[in-house]
N, C-alpha and C. Protein backbone atom coordinates (compact mmCIF):
# COMPACT_ATOMS: atom_id res chain seq x y z
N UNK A 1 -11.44 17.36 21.49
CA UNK A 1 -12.23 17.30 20.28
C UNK A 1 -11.31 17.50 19.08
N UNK A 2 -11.54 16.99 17.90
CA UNK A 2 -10.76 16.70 16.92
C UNK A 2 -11.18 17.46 15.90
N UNK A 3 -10.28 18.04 15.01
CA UNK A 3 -10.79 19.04 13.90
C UNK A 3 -12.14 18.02 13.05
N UNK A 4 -11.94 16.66 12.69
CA UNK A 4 -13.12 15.94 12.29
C UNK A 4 -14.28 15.84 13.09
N UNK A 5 -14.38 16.37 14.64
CA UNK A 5 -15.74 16.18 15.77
C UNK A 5 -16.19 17.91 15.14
N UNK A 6 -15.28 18.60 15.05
CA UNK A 6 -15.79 19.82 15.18
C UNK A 6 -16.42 20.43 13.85
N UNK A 7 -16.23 20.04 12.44
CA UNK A 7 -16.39 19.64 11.72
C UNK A 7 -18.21 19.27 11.48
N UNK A 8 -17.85 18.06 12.18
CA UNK A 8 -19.23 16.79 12.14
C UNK A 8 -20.20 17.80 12.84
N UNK A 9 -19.67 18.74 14.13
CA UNK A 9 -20.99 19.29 15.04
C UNK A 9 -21.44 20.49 14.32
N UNK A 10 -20.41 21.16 13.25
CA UNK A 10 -20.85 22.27 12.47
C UNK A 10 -21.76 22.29 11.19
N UNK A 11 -21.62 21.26 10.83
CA UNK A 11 -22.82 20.23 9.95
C UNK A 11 -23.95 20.10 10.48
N UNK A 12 -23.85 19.77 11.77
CA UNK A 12 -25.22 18.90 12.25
C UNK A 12 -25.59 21.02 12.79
N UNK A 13 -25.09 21.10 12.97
CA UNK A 13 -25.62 22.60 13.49
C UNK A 13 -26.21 23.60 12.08
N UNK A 14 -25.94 23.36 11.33
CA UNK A 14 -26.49 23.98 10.16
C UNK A 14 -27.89 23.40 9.84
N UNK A 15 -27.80 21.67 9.67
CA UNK A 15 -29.28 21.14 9.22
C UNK A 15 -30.26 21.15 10.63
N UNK A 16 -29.64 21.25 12.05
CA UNK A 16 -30.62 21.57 13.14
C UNK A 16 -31.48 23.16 13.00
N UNK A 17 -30.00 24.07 12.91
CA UNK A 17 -30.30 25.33 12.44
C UNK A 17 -31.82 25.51 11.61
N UNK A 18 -31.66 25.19 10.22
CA UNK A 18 -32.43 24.84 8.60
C UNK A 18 -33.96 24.19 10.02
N UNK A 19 -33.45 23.36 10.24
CA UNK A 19 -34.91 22.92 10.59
C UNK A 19 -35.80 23.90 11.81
N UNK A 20 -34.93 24.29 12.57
CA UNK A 20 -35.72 24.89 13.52
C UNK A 20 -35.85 26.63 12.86
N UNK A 21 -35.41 26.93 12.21
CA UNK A 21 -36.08 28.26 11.53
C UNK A 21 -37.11 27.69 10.25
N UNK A 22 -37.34 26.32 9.95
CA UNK A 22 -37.68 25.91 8.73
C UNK A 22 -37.64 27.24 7.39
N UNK A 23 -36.83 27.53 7.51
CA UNK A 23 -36.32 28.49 6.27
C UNK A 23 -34.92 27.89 6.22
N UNK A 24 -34.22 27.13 5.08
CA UNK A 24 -32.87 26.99 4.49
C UNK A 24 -32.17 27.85 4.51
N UNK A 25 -32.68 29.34 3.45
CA UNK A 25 -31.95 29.54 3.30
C UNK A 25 -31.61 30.99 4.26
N UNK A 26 -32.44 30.90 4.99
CA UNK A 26 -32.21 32.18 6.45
C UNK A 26 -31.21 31.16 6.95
N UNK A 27 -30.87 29.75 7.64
CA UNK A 27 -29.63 29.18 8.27
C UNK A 27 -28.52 28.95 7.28
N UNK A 28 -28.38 29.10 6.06
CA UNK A 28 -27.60 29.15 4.89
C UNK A 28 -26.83 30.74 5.31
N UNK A 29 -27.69 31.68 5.17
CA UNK A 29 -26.84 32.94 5.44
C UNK A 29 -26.80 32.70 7.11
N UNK A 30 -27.21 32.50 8.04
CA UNK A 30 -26.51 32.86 9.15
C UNK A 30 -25.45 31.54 9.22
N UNK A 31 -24.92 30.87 8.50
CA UNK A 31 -23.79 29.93 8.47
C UNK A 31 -22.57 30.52 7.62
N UNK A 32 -23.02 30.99 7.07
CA UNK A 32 -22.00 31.22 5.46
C UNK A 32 -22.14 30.35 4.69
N UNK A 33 -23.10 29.62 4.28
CA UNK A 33 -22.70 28.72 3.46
C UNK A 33 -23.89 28.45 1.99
N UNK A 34 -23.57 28.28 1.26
CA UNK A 34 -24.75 28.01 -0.18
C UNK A 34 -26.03 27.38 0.33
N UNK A 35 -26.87 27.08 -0.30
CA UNK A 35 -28.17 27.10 -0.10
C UNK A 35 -27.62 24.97 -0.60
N UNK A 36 -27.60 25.19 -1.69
CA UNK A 36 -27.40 24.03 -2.36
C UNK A 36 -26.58 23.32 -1.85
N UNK A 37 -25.56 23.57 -1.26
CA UNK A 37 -24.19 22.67 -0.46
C UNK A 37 -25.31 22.07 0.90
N UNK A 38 -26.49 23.09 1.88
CA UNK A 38 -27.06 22.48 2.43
C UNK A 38 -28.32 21.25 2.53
N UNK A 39 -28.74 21.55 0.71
CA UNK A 39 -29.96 20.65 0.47
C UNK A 39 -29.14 19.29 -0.02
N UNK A 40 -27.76 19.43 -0.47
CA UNK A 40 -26.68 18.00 0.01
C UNK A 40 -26.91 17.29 0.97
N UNK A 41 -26.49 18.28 1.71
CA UNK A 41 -26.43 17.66 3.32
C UNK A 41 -27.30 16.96 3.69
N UNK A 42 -28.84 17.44 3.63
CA UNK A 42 -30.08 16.77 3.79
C UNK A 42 -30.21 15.82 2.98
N UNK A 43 -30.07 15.75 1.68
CA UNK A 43 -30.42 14.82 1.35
C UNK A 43 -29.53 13.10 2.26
N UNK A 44 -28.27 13.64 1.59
CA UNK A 44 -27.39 12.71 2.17
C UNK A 44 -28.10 11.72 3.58
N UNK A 45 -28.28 12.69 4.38
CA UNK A 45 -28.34 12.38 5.69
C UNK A 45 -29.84 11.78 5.77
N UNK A 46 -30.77 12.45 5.05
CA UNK A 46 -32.00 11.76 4.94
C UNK A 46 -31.75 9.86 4.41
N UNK A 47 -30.86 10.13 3.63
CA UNK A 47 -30.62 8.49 2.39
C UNK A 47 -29.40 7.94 3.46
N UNK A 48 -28.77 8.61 4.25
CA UNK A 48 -27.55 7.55 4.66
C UNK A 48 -27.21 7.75 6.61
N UNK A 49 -28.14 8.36 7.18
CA UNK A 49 -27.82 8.66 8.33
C UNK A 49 -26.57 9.94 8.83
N UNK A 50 -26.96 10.16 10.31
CA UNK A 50 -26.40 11.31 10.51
C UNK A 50 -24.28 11.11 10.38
N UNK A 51 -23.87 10.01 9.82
CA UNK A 51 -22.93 9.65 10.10
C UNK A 51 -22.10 9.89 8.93
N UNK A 52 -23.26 10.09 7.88
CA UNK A 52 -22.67 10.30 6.78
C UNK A 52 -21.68 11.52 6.40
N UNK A 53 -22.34 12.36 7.45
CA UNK A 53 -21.60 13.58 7.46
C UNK A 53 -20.04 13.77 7.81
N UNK A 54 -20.10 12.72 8.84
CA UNK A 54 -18.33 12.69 8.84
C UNK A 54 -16.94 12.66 8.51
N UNK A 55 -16.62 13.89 8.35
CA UNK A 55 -14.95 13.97 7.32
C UNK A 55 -14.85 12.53 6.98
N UNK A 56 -14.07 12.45 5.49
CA UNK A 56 -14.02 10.82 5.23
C UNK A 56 -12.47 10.98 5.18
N UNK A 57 -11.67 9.75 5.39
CA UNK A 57 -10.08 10.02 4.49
C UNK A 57 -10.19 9.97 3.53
N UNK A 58 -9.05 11.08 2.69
CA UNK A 58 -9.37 10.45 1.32
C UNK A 58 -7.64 9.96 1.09
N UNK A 59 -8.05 9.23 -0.09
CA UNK A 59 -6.65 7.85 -0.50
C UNK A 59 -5.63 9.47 -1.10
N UNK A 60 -4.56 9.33 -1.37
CA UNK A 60 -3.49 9.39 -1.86
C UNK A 60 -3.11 9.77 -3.16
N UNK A 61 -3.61 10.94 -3.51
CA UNK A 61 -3.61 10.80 -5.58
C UNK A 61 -2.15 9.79 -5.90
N UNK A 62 -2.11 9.16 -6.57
CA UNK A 62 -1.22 8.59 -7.63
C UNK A 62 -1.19 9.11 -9.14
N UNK A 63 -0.42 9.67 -8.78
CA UNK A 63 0.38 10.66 -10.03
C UNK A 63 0.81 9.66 -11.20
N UNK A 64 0.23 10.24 -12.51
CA UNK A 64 0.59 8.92 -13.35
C UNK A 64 2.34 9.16 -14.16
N UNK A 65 3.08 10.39 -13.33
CA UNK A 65 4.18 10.30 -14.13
C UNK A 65 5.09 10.05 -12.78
N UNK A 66 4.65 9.10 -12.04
CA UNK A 66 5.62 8.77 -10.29
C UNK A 66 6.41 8.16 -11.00
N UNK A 67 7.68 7.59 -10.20
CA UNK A 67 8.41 6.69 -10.38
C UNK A 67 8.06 5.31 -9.48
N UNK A 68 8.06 3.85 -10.36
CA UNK A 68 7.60 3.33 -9.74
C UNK A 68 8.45 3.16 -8.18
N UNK A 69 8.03 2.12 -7.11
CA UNK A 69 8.59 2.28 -6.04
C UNK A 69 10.19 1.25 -6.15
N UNK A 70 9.80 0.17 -6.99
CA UNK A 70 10.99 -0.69 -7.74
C UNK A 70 12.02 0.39 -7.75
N UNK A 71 11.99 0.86 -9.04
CA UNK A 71 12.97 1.90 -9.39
C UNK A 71 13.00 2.50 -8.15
N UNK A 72 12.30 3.54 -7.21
CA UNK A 72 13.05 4.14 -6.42
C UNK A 72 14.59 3.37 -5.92
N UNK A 73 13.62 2.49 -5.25
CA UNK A 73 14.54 2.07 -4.20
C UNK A 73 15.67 1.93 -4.88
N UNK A 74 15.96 0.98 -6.09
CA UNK A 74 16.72 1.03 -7.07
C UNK A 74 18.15 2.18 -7.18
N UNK A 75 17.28 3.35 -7.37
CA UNK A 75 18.05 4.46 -7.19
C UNK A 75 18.64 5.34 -5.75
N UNK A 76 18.01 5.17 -4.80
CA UNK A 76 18.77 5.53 -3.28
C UNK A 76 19.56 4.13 -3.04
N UNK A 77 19.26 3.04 -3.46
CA UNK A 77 20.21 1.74 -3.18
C UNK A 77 22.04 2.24 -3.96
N UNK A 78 21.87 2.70 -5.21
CA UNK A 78 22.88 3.51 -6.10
C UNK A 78 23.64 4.57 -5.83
N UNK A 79 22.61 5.29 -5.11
CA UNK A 79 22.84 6.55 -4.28
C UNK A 79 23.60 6.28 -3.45
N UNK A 80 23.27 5.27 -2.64
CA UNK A 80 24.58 5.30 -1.05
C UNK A 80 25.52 4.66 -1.73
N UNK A 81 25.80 4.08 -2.85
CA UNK A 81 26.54 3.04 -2.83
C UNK A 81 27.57 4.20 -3.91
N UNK A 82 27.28 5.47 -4.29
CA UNK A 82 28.25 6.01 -5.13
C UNK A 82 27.92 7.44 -4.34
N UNK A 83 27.87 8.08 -3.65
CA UNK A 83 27.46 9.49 -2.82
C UNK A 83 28.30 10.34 -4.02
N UNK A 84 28.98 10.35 -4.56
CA UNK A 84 29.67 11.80 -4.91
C UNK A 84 29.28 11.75 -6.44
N UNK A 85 28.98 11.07 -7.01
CA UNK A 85 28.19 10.77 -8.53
C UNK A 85 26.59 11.94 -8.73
N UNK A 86 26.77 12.96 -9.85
CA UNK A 86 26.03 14.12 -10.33
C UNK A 86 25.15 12.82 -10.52
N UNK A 87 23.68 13.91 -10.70
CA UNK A 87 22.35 13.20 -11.05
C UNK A 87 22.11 12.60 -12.66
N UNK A 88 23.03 13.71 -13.42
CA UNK A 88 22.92 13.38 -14.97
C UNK A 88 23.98 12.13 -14.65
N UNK A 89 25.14 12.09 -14.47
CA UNK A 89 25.32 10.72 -14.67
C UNK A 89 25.04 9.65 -13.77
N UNK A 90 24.12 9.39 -13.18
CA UNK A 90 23.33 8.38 -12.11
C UNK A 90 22.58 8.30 -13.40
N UNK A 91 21.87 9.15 -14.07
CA UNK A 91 20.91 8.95 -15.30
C UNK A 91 21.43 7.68 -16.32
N UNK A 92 22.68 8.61 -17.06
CA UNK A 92 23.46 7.84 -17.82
C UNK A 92 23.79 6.22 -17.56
N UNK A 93 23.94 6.12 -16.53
CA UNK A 93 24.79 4.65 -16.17
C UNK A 93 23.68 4.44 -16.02
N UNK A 94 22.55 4.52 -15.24
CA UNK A 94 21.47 3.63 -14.75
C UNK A 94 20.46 3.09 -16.08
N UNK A 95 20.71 4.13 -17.28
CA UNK A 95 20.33 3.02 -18.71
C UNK A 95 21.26 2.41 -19.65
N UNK A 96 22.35 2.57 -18.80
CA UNK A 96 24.05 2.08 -19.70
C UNK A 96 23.59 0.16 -18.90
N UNK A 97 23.40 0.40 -17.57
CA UNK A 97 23.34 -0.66 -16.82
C UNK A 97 22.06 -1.75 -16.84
N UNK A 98 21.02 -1.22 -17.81
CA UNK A 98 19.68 -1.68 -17.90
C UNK A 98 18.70 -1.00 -17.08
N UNK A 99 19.18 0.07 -16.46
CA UNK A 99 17.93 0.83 -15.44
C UNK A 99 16.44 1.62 -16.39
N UNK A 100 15.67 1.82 -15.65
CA UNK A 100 14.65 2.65 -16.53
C UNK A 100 15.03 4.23 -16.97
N UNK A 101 14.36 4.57 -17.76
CA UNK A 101 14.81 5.99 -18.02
C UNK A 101 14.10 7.18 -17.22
N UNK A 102 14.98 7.80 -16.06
CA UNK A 102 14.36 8.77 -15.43
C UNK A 102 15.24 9.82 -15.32
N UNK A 103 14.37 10.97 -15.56
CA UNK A 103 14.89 12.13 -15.69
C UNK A 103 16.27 12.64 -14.75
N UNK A 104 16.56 13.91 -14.79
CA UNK A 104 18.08 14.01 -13.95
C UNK A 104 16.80 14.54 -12.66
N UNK A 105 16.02 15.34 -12.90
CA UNK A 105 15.08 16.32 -12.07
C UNK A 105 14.51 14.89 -11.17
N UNK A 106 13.74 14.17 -11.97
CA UNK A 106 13.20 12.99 -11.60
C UNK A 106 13.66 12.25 -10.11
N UNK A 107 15.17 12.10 -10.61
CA UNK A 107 16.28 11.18 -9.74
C UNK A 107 15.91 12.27 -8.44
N UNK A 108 15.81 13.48 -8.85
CA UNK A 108 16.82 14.51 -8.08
C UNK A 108 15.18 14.43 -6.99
N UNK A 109 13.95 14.47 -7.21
CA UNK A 109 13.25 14.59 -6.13
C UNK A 109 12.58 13.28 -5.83
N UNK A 110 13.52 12.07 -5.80
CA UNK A 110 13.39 10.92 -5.88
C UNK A 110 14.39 11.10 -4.22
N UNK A 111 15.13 11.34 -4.49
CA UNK A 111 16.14 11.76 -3.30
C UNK A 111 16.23 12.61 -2.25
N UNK A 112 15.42 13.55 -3.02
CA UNK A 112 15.35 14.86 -2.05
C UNK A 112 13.98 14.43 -1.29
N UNK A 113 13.08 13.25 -1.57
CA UNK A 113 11.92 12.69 -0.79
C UNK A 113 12.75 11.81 0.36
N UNK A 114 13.87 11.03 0.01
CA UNK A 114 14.85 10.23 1.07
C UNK A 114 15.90 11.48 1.68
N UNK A 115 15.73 12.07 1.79
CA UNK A 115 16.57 13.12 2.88
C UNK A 115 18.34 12.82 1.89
N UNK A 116 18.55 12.50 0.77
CA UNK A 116 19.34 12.06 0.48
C UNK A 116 20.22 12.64 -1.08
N UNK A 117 19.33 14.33 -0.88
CA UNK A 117 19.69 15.02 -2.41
C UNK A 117 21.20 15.72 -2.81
N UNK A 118 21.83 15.59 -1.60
CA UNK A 118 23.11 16.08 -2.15
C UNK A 118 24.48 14.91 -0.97
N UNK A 119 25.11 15.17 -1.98
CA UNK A 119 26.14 14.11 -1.25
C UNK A 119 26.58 14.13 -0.20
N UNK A 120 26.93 15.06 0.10
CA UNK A 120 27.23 15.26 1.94
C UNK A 120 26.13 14.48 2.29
N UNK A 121 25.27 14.66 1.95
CA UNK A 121 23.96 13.98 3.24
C UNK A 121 24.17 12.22 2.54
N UNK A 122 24.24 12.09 1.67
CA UNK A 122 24.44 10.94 1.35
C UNK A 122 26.16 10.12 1.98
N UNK A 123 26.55 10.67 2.03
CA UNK A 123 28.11 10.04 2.72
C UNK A 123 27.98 9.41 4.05
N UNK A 124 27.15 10.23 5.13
CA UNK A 124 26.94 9.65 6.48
C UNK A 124 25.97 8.91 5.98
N UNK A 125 25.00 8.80 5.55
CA UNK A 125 24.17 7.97 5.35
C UNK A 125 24.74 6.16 5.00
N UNK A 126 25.69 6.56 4.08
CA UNK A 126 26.60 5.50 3.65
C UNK A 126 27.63 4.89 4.93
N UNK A 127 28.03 5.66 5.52
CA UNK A 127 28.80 5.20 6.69
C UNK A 127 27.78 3.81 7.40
N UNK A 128 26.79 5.23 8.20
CA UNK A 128 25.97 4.32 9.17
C UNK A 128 25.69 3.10 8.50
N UNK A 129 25.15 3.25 7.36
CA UNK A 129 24.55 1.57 6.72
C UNK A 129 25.78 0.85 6.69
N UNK A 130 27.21 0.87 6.67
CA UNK A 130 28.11 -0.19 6.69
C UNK A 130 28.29 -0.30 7.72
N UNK A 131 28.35 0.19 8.53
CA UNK A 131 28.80 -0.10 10.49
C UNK A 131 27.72 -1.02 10.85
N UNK A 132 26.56 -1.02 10.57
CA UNK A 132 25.53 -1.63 11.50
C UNK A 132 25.63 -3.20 10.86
């Protein structure tokens, strides 16, 4: 059983609960849970079936100060290709060269997301990609 089955049966056990004491909010306190978070539930489930209840995924916030994915790559492509080059000047050259303007911090967890934030780790990295 999956943290989302167990989930789904603790839901359905609250509005079974609610109904077979027909008092809310007596299965509200023997759940832990608000009175109002359960007349949700019902409604929901009344308007959309018992399925509705099921953990949903949710998408991915997109942060509106990301770097786009262009530029990343952009910059770990730079990265292997100069390993021993500081982040302020990866900055510098990369708008000397026409690059976008991203911070030194920016670069720096741009890299440290590619396993690739300090040069040692960037040197083997550089190897393997020319051997293969």
């Amino acid at each position: 059983m999956t943290n989302d089955d167990v989930l789904y049966v603790y839901r359905l056990r609250v509005l079974t609960t609610a109904a077979e004491l027909s008092s809310v909010a007596a299965a509200c306190r023997i759940h832990g849970i608000h009175r109002s978070t359960s007349y949700r539930w019902k409604g929901m489930v009344d308007r959309f079936g018992l399925e509705i209840r099921r953990p949903r995924e949710r998408r991915a916030p997109q942060m509106p100060n990301s770097v786009p994915v262009l530029i990343e790559h952009r910059i770990v492509a730079w990265s292997l290709g100069h390993p021993g080059t500081s982040a302020y000047r990866r900055r510098t050259r990369s708008e000397k060269y026409g690059g976008s303007r991203v911070s030194a911090s920016g670069l720096y967890r741009v890299l440290r997301r590619h396993g690739l934030h300090t040069s040692s780790r960037r040197r083997p990295a550089r190897r393997l990609r020319s051997t293969s």
